[in-house]
PDB file of N, CA and C in Angstrom:
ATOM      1  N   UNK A   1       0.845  -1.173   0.000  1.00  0.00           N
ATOM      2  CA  UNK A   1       0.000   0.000   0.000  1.00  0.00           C
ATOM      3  C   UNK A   1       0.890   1.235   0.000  1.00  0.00           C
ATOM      4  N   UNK A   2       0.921   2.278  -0.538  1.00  0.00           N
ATOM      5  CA  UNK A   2       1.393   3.718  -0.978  1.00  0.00           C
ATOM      6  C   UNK A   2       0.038   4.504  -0.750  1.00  0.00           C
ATOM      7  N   UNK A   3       0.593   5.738   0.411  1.00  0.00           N
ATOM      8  CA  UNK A   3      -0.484   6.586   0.773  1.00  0.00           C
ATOM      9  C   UNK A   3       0.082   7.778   0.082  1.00  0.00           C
ATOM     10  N   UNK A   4      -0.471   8.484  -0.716  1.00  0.00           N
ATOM     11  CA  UNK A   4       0.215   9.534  -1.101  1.00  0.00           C
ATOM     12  C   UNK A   4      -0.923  11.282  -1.565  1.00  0.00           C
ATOM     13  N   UNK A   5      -0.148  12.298  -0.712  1.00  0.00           N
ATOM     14  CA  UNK A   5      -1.507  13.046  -0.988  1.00  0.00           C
ATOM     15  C   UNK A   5      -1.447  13.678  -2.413  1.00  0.00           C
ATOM     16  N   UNK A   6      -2.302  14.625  -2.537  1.00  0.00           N
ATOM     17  CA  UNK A   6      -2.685  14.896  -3.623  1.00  0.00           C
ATOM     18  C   UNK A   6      -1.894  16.271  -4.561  1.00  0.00           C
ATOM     19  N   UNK A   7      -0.137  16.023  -4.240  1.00  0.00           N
ATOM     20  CA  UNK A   7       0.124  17.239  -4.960  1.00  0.00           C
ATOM     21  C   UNK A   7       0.345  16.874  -6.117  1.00  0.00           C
ATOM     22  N   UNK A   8       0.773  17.703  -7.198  1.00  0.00           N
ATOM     23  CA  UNK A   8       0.678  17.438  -8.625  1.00  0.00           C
ATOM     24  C   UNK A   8       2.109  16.839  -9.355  1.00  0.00           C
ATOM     25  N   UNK A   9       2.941  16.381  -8.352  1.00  0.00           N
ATOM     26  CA  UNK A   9       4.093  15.571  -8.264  1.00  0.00           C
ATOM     27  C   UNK A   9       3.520  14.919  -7.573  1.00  0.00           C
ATOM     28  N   UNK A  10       3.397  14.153  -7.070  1.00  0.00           N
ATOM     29  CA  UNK A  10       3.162  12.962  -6.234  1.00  0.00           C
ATOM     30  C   UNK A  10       2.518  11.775  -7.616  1.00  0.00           C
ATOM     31  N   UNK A  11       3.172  11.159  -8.582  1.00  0.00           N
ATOM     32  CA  UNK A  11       1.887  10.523  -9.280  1.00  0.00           C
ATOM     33  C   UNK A  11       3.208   9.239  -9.665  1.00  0.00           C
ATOM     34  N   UNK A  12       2.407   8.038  -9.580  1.00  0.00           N
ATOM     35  CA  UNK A  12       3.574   7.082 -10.283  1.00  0.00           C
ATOM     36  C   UNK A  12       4.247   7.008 -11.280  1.00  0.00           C
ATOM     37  N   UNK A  13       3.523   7.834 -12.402  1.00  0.00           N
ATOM     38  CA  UNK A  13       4.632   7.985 -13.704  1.00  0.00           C
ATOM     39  C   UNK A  13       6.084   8.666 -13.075  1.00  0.00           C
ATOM     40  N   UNK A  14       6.022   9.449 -12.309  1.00  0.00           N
ATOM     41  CA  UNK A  14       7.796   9.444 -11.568  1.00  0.00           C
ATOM     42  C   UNK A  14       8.392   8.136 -11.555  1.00  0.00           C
ATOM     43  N   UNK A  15       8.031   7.385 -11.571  1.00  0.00           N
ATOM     44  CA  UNK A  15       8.929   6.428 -11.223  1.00  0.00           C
ATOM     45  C   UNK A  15       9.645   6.142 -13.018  1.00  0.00           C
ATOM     46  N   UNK A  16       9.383   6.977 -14.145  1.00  0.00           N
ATOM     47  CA  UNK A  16       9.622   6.296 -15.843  1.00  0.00           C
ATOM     48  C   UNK A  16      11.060   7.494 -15.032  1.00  0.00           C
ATOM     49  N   UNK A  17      11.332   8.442 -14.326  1.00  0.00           N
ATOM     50  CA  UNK A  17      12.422   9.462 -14.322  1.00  0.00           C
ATOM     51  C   UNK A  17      13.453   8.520 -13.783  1.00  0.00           C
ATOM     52  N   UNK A  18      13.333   7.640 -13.057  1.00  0.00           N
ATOM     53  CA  UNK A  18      14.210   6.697 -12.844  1.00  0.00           C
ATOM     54  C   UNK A  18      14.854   5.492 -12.939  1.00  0.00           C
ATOM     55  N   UNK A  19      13.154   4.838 -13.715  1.00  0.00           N
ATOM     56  CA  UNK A  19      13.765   3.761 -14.053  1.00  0.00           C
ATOM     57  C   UNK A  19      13.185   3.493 -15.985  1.00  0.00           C
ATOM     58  N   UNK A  20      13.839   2.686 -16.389  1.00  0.00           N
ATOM     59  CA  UNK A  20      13.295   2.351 -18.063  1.00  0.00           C
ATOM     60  C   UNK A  20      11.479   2.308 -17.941  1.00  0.00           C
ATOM     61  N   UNK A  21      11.263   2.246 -18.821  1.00  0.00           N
ATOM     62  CA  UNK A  21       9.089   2.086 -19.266  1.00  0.00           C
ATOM     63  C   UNK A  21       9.080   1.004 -18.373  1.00  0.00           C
ATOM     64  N   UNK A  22       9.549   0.131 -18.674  1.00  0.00           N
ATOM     65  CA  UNK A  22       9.140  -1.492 -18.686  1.00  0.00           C
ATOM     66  C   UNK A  22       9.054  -1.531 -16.985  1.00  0.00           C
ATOM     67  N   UNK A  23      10.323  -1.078 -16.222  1.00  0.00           N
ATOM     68  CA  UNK A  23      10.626  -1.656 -15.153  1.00  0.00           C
ATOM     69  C   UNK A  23       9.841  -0.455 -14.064  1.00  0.00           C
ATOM     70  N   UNK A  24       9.449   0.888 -14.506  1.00  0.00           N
ATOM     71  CA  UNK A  24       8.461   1.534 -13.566  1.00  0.00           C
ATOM     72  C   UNK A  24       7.243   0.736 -13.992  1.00  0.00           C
ATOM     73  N   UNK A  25       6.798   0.308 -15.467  1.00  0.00           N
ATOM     74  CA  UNK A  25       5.156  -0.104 -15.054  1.00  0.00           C
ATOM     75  C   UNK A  25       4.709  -1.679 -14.391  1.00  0.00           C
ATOM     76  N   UNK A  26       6.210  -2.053 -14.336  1.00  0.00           N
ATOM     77  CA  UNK A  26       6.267  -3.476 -13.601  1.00  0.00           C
ATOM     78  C   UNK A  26       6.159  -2.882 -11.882  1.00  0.00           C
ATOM     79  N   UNK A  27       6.667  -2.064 -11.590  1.00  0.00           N
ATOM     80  CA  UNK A  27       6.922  -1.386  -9.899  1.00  0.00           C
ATOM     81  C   UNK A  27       5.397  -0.947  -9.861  1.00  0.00           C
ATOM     82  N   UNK A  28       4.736   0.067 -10.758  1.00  0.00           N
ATOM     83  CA  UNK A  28       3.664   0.852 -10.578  1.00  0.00           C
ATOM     84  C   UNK A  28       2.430  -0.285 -10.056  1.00  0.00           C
ATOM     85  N   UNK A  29       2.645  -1.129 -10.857  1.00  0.00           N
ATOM     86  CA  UNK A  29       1.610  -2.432 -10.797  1.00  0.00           C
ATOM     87  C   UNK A  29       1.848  -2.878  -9.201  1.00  0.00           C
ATOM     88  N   UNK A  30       2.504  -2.994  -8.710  1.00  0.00           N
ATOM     89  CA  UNK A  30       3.117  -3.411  -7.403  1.00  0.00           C
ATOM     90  C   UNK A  30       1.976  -2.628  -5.875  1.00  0.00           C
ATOM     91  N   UNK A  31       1.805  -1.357  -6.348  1.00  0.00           N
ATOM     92  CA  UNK A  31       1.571  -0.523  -5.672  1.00  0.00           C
ATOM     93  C   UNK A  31      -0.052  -0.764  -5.755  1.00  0.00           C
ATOM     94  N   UNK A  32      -0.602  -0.328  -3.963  1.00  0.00           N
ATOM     95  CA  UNK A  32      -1.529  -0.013  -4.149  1.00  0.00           C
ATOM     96  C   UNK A  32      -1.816   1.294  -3.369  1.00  0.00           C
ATOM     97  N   UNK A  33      -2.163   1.903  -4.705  1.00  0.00           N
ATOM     98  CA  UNK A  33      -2.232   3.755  -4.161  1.00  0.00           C
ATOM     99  C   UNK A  33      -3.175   4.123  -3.573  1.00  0.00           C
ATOM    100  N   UNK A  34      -3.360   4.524  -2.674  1.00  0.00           N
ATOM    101  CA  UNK A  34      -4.507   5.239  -1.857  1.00  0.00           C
ATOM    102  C   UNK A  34      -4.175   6.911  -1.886  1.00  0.00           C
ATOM    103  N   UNK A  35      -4.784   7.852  -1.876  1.00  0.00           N
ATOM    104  CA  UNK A  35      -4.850   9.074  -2.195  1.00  0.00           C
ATOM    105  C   UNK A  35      -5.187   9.534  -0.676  1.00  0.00           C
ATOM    106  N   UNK A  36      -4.628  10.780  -0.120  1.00  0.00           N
ATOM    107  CA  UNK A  36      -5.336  11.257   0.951  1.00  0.00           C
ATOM    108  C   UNK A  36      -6.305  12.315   0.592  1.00  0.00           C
ATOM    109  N   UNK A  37      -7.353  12.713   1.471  1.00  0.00           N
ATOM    110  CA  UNK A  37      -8.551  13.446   1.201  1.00  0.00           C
ATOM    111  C   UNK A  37      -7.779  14.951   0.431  1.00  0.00           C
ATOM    112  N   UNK A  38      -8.539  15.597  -0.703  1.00  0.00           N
ATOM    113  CA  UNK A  38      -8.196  16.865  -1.256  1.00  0.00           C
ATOM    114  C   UNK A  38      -8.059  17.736  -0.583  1.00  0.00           C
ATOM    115  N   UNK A  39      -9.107  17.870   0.775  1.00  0.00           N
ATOM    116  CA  UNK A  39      -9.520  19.315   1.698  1.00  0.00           C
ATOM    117  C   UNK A  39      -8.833  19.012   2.942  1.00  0.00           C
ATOM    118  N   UNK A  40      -7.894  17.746   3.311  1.00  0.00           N
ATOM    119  CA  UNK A  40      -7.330  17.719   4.397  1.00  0.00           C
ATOM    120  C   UNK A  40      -5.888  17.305   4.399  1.00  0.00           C
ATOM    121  N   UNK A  41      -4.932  18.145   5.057  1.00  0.00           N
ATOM    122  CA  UNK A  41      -3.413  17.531   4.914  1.00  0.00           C
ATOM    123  C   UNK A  41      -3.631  16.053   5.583  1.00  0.00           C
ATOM    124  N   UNK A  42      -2.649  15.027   5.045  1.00  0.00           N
ATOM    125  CA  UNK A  42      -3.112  13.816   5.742  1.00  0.00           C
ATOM    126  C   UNK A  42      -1.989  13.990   6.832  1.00  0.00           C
ATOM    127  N   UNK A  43      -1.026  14.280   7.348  1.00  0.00           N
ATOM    128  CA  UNK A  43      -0.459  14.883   8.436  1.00  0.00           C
ATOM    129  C   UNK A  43      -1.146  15.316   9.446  1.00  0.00           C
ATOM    130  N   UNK A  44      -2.079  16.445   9.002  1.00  0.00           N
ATOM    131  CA  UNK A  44      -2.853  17.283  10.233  1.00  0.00           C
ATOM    132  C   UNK A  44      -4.004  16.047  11.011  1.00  0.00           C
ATOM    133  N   UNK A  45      -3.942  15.402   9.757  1.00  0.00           N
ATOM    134  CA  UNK A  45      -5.353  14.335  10.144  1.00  0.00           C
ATOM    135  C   UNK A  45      -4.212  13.318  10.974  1.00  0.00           C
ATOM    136  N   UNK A  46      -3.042  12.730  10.490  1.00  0.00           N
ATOM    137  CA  UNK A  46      -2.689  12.133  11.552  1.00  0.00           C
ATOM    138  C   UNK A  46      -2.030  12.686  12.868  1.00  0.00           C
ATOM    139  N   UNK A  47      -1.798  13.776  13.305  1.00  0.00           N
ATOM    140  CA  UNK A  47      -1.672  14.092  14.236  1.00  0.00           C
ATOM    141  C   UNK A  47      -2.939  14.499  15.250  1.00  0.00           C
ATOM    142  N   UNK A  48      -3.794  14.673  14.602  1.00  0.00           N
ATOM    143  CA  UNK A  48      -5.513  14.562  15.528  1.00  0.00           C
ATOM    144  C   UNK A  48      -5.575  13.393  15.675  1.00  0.00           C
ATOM    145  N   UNK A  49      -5.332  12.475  15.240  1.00  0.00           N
ATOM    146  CA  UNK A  49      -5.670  10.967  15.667  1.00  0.00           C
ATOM    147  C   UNK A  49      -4.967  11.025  16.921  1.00  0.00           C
ATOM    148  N   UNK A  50      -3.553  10.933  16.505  1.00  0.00           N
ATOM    149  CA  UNK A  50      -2.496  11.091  18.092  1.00  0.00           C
ATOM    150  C   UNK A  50      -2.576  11.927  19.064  1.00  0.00           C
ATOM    151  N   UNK A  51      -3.557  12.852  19.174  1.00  0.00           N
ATOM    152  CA  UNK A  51      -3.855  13.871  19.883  1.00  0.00           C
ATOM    153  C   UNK A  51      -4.750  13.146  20.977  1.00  0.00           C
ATOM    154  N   UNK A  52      -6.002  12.732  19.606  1.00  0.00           N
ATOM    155  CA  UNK A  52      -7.082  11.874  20.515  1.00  0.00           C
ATOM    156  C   UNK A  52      -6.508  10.956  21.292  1.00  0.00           C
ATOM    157  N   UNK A  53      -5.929   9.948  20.519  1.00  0.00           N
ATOM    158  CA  UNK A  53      -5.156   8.905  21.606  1.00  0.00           C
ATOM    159  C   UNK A  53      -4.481   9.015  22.409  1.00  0.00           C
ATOM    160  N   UNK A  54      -3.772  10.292  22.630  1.00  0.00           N
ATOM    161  CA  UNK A  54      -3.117  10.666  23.607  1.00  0.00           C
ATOM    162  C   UNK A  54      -3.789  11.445  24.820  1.00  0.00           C
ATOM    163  N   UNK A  55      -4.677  11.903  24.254  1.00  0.00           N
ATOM    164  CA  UNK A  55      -6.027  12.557  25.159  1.00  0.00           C
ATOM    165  C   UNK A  55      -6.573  11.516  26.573  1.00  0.00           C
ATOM    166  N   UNK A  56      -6.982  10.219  25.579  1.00  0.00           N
ATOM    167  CA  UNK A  56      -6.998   9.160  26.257  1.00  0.00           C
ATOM    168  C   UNK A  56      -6.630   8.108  27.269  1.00  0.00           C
ATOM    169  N   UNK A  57      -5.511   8.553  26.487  1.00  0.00           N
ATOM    170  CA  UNK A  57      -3.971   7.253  27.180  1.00  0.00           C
ATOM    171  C   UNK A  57      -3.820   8.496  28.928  1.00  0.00           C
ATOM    172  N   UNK A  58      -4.496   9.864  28.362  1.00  0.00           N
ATOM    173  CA  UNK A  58      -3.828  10.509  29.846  1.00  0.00           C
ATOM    174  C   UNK A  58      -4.832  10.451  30.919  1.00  0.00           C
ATOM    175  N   UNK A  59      -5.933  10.674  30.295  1.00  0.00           N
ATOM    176  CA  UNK A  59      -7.192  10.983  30.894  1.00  0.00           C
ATOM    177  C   UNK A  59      -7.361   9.054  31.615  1.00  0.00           C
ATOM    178  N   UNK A  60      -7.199   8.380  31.321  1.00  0.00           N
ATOM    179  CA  UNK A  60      -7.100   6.836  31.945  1.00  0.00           C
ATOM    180  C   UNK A  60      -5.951   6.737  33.321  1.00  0.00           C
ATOM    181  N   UNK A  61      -4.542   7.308  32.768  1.00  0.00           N
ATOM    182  CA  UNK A  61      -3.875   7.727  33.989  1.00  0.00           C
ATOM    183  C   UNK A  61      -2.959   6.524  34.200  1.00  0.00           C
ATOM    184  N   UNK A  62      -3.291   5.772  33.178  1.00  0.00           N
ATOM    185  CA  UNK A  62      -2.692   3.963  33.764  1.00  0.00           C
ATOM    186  C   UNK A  62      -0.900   4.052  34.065  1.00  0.00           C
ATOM    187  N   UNK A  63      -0.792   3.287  35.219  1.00  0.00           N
ATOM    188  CA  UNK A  63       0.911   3.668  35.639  1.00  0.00           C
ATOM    189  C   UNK A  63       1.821   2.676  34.536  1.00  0.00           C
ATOM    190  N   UNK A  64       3.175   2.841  34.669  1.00  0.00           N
ATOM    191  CA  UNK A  64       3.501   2.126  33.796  1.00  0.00           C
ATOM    192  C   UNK A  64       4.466   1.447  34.545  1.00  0.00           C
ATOM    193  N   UNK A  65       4.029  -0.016  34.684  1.00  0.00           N
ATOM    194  CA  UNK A  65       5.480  -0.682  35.293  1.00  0.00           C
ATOM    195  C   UNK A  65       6.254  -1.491  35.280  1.00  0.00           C
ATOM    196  N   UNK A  66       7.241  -0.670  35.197  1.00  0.00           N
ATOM    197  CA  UNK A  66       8.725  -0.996  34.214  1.00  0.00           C
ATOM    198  C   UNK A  66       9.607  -2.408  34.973  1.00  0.00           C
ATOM    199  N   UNK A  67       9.720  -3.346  34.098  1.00  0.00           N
ATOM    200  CA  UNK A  67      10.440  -4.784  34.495  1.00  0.00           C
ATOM    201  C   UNK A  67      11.630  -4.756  34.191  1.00  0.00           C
ATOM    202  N   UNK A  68      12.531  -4.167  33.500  1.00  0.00           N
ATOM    203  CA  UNK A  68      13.171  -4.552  32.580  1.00  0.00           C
ATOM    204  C   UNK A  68      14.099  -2.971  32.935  1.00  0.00           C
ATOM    205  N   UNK A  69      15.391  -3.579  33.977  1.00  0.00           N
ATOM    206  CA  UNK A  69      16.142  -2.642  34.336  1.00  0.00           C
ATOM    207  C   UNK A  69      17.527  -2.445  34.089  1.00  0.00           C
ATOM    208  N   UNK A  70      18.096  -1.473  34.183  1.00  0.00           N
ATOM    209  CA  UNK A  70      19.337  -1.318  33.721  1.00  0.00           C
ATOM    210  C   UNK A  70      20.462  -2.294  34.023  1.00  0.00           C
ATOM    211  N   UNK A  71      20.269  -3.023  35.135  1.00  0.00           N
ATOM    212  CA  UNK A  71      21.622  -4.709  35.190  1.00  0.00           C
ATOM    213  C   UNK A  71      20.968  -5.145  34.521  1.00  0.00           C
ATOM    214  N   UNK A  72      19.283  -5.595  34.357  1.00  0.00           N
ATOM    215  CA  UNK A  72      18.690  -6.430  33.284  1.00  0.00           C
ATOM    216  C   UNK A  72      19.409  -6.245  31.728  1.00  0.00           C
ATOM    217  N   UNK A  73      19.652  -5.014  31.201  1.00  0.00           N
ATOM    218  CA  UNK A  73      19.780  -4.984  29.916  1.00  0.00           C
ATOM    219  C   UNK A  73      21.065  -4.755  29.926  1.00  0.00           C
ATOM    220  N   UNK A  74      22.171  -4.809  31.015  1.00  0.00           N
ATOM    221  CA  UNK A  74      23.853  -4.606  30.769  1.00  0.00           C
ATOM    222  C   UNK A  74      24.071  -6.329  30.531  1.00  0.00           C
ATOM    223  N   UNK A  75      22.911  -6.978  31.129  1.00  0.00           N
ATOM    224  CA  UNK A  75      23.487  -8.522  31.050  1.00  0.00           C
ATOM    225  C   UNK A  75      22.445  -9.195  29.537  1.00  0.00           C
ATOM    226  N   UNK A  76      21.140  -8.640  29.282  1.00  0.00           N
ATOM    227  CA  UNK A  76      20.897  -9.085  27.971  1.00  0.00           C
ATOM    228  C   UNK A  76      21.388  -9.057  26.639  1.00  0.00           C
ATOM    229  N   UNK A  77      21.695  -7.631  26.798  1.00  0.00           N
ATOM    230  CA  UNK A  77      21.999  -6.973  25.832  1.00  0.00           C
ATOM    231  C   UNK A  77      23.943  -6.466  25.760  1.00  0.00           C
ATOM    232  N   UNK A  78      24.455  -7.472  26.689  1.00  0.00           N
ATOM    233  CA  UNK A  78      25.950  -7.324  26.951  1.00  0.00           C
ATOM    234  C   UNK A  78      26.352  -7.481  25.373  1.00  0.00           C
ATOM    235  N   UNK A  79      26.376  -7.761  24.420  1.00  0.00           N
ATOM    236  CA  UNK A  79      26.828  -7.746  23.101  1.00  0.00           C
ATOM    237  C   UNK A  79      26.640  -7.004  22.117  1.00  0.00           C
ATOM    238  N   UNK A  80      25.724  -5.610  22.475  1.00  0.00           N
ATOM    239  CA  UNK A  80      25.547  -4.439  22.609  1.00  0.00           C
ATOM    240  C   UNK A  80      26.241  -3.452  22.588  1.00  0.00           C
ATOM    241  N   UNK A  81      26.831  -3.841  23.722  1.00  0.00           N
ATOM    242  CA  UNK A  81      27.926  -2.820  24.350  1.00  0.00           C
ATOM    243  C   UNK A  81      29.008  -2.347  23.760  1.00  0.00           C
ATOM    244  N   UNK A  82      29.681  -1.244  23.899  1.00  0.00           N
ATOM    245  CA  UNK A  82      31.036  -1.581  23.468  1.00  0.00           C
ATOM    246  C   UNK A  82      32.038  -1.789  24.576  1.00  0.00           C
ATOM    247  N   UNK A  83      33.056  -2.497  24.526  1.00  0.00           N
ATOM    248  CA  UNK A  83      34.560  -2.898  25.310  1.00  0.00           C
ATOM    249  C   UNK A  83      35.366  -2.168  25.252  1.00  0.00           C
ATOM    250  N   UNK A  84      35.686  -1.625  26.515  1.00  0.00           N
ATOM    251  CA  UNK A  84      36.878  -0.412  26.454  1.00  0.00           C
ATOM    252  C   UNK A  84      37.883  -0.698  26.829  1.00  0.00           C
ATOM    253  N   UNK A  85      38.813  -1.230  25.890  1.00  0.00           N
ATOM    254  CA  UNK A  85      40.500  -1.681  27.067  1.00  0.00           C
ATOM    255  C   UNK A  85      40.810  -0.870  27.792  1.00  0.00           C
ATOM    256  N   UNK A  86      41.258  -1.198  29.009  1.00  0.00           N
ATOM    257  CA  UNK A  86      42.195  -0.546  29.569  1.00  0.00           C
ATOM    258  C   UNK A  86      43.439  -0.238  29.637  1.00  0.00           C
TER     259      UNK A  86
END
């Protein structure tokens, strides 16, 4: 899926600027384009979503509690790390 809004560059024939006929309408086929609404940035619309959900997530209040502590992840994730000679 390809979400793409509605400016007047945004269109799959870009893809013939980069690649031969053959091999953009083999890619273009690939795609399934969805358009975002004309009258709304799809940005503004996804950041009201995250607004709401975040509205939510605060107004609930739920604590968060954390398992997974710093000796926990010096010894999981020891290969991670980097080694400093001395």
């Amino acid at each position: 899926m390809l979400a793409m809004d509605n400016l007047n560059s945004h269109k799959l024939s870009a893809l013939c600027k980069a690649f031969s006929a053959d091999q953009a309408s083999l890619l273009a086929d690939c795609f399934e384009v969805h358009q975002t609404p004309k009258h709304g940035r799809w940005l503004n619309m996804a950041e009201i979503e995250i607004a709401d959900w975040q509205a939510r997530r605060n107004a609930a209040a739920t604590p968060v509690d954390w398992r997974f502590g710093t000796e926990d992840a010096r010894v999981k994730m020891k290969s991670l790390y980097p080694t400093i000679p001395c």
